[in-house]
Protein backbone atom coordinates (compact mmCIF):
# COMPACT_ATOMS: atom_id res chain seq x y z
CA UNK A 1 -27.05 -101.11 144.31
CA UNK A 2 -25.90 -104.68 144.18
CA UNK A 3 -28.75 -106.34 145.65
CA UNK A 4 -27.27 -109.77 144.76
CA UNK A 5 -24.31 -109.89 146.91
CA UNK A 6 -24.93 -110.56 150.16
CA UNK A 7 -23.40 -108.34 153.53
CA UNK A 8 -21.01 -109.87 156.56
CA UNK A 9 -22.55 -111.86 159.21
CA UNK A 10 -22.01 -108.11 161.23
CA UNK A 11 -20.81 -104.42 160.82
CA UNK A 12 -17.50 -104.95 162.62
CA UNK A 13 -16.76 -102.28 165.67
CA UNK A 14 -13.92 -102.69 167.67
CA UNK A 15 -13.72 -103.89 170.42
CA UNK A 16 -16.83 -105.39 170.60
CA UNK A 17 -17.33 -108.60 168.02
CA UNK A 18 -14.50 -110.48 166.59
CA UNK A 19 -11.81 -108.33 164.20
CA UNK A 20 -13.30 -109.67 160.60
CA UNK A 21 -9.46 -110.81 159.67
CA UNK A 22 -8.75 -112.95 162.60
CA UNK A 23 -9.85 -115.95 163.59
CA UNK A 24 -13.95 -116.06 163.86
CA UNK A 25 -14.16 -112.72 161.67
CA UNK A 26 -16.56 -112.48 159.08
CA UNK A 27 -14.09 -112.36 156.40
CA UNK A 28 -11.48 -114.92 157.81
CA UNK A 29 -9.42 -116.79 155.29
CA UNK A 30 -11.37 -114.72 152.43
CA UNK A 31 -8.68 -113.79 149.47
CA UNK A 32 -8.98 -110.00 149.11
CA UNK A 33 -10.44 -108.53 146.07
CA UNK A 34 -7.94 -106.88 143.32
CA UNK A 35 -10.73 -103.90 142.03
CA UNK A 36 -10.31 -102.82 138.31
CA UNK A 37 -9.91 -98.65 138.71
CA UNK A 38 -13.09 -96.28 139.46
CA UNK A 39 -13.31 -94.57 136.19
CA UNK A 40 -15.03 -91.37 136.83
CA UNK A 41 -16.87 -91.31 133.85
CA UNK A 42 -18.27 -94.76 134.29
CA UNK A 43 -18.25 -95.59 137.87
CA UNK A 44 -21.36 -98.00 138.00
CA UNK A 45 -19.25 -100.65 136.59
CA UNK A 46 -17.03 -100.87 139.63
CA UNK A 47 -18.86 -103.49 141.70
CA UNK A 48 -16.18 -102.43 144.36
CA UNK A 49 -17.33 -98.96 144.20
CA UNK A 50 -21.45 -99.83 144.53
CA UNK A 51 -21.06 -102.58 146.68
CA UNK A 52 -18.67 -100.14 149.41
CA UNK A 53 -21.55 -97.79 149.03
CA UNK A 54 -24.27 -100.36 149.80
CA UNK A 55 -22.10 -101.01 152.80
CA UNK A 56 -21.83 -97.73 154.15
CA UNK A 57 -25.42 -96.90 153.79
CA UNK A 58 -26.26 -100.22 155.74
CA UNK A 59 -24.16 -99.47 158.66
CA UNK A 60 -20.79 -101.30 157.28
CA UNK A 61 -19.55 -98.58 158.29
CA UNK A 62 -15.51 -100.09 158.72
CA UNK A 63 -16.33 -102.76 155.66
CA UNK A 64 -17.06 -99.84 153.37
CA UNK A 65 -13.90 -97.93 154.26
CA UNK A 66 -11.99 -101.04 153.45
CA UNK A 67 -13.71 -101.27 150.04
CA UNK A 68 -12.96 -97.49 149.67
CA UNK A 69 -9.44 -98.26 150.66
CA UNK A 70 -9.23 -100.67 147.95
CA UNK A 71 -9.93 -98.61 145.69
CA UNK A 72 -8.29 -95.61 146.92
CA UNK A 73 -4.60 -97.37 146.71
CA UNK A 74 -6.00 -98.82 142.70
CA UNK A 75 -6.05 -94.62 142.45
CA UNK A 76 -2.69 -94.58 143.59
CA UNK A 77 -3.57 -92.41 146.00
CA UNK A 78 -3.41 -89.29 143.92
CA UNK A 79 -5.74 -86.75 142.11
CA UNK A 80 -9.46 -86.14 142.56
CA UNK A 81 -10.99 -89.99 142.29
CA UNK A 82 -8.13 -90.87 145.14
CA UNK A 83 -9.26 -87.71 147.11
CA UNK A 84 -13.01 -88.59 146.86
CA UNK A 85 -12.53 -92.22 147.78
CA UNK A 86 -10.25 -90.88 150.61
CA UNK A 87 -13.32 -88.66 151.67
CA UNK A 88 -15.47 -91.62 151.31
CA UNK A 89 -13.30 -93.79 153.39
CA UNK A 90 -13.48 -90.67 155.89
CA UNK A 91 -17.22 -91.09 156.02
CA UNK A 92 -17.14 -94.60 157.13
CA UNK A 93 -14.65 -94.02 159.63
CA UNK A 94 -16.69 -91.25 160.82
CA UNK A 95 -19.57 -93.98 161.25
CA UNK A 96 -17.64 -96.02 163.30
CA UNK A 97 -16.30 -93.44 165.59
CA UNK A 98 -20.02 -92.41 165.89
CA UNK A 99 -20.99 -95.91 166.60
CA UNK A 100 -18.33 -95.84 169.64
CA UNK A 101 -19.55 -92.60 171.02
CA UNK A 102 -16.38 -90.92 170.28
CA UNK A 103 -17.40 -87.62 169.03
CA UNK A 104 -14.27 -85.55 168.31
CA UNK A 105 -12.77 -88.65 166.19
CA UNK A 106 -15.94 -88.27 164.66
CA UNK A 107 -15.78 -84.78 164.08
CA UNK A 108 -12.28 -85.16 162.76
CA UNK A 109 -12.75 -87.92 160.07
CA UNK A 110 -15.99 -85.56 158.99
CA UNK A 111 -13.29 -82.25 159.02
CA UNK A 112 -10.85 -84.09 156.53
CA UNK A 113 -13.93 -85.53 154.40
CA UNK A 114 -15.24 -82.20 153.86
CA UNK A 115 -11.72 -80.74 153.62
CA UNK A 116 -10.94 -83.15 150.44
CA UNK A 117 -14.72 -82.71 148.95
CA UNK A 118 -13.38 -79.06 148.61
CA UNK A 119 -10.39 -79.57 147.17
CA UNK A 120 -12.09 -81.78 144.34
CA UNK A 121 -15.19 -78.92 144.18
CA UNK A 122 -11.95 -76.27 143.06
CA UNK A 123 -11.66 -78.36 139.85
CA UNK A 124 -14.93 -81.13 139.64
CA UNK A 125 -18.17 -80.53 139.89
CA UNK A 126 -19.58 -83.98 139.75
CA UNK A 127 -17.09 -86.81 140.53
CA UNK A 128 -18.08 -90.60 139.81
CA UNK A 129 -21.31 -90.16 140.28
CA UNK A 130 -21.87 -87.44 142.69
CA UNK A 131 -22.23 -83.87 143.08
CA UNK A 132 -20.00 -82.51 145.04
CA UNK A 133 -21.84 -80.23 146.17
CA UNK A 134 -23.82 -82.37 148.22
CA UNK A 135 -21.14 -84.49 149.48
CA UNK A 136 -20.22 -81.33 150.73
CA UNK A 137 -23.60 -80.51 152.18
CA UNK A 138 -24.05 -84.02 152.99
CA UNK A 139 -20.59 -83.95 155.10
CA UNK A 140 -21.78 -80.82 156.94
CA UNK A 141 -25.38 -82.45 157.79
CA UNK A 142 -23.42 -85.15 159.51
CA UNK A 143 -21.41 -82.97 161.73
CA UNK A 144 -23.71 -80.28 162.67
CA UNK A 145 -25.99 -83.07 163.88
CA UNK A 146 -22.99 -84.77 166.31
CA UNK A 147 -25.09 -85.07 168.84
CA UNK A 148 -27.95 -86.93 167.48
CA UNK A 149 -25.97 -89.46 166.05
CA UNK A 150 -23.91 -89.72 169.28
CA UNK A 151 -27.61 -90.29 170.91
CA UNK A 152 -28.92 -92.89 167.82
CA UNK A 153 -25.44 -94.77 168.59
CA UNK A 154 -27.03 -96.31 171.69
CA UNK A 155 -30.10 -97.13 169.75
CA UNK A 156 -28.22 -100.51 168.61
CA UNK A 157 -28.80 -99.90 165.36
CA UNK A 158 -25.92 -100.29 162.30
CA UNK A 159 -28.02 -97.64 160.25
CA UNK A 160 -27.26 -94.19 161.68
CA UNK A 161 -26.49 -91.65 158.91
CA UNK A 162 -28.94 -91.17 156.29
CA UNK A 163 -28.18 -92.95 152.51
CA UNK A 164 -25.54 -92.03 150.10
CA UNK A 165 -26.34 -92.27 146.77
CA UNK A 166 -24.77 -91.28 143.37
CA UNK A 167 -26.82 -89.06 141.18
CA UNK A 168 -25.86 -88.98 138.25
CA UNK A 169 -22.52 -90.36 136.00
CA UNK A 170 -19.87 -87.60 135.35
């Protein structure tokens, strides 16, 4: 979505390449960005917001929940763009978990994600971008297929859940 700006040197995982805030990390020494607010009616002017998605659906998994995060906290936290960036930072969380092989943490972060997709669905039925519908569908995909991704984990690859894209603007 933001083809121009390039990804870290690595998709950080824990315990197994350099945190990318210390010393060595892809993102040493680099000022954090202040994001404007995801407007839900406009959300494709939130670099922040395309740019954590191009993330996550290259297998940044923990870079994209950071950029989520970001823009989670701009939402102070509260009301239905806070709850779908919180289910978005789920997501990538989820990917990381997957990427360690640890399947009920996995499970878990996809529970909550699909827990807060619900709670927006009550109210919102497309949400910057997104139907929530299929994040819902899309959230449920992910966990009934635990143990393929627990088995493409040892592939080596980033990439191991399938692209999430926004569909249309709310």
């Amino acid at each position: 979505m933001l083809p121009e700006k390039p990804f870290p040197d690595y998709a950080f995982l824990p315990g197994h390449n350099p945190h990318p805030n210390k010393e060595g990390g892809h993102s040493f020494g680099v000022s954090e960005v202040e994001p404007l607010p995801l407007d839900s009616e406009f959300p494709f002017r939130s670099e922040e917001y395309l740019f954590s998605l191009d993330l996550y659906n290259f297998g940044f998994y923990w870079e994209s929940h950071v950029g989520f995060e970001a823009l989670w906290n701009k939402a102070g936290r509260k009301g239905f763009i806070a709850d779908l960036l919180k289910g978005l930072i789920k997501l990538g969380a989820a990917g990381v978990k997957a990427r360690l092989k640890l399947e009920k943490a996995f499970e878990g972060h996809l529970e909550r994600a699909f827990e807060l997709f619900q709670d927006i669905l009550n109210n919102h039925s497309v949400v910057a971008g997104f139907l929530v519908s299929d994040l819902l569908k899309y959230t449920n995909n992910l966990k009934e297929r635990a143990p393929h991704y627990m088995d493409l984990s040892s592939s080596g690859s980033n990439i191991l859940f399938p692209p999430l894209f926004p569909k249309e603007a709310s």
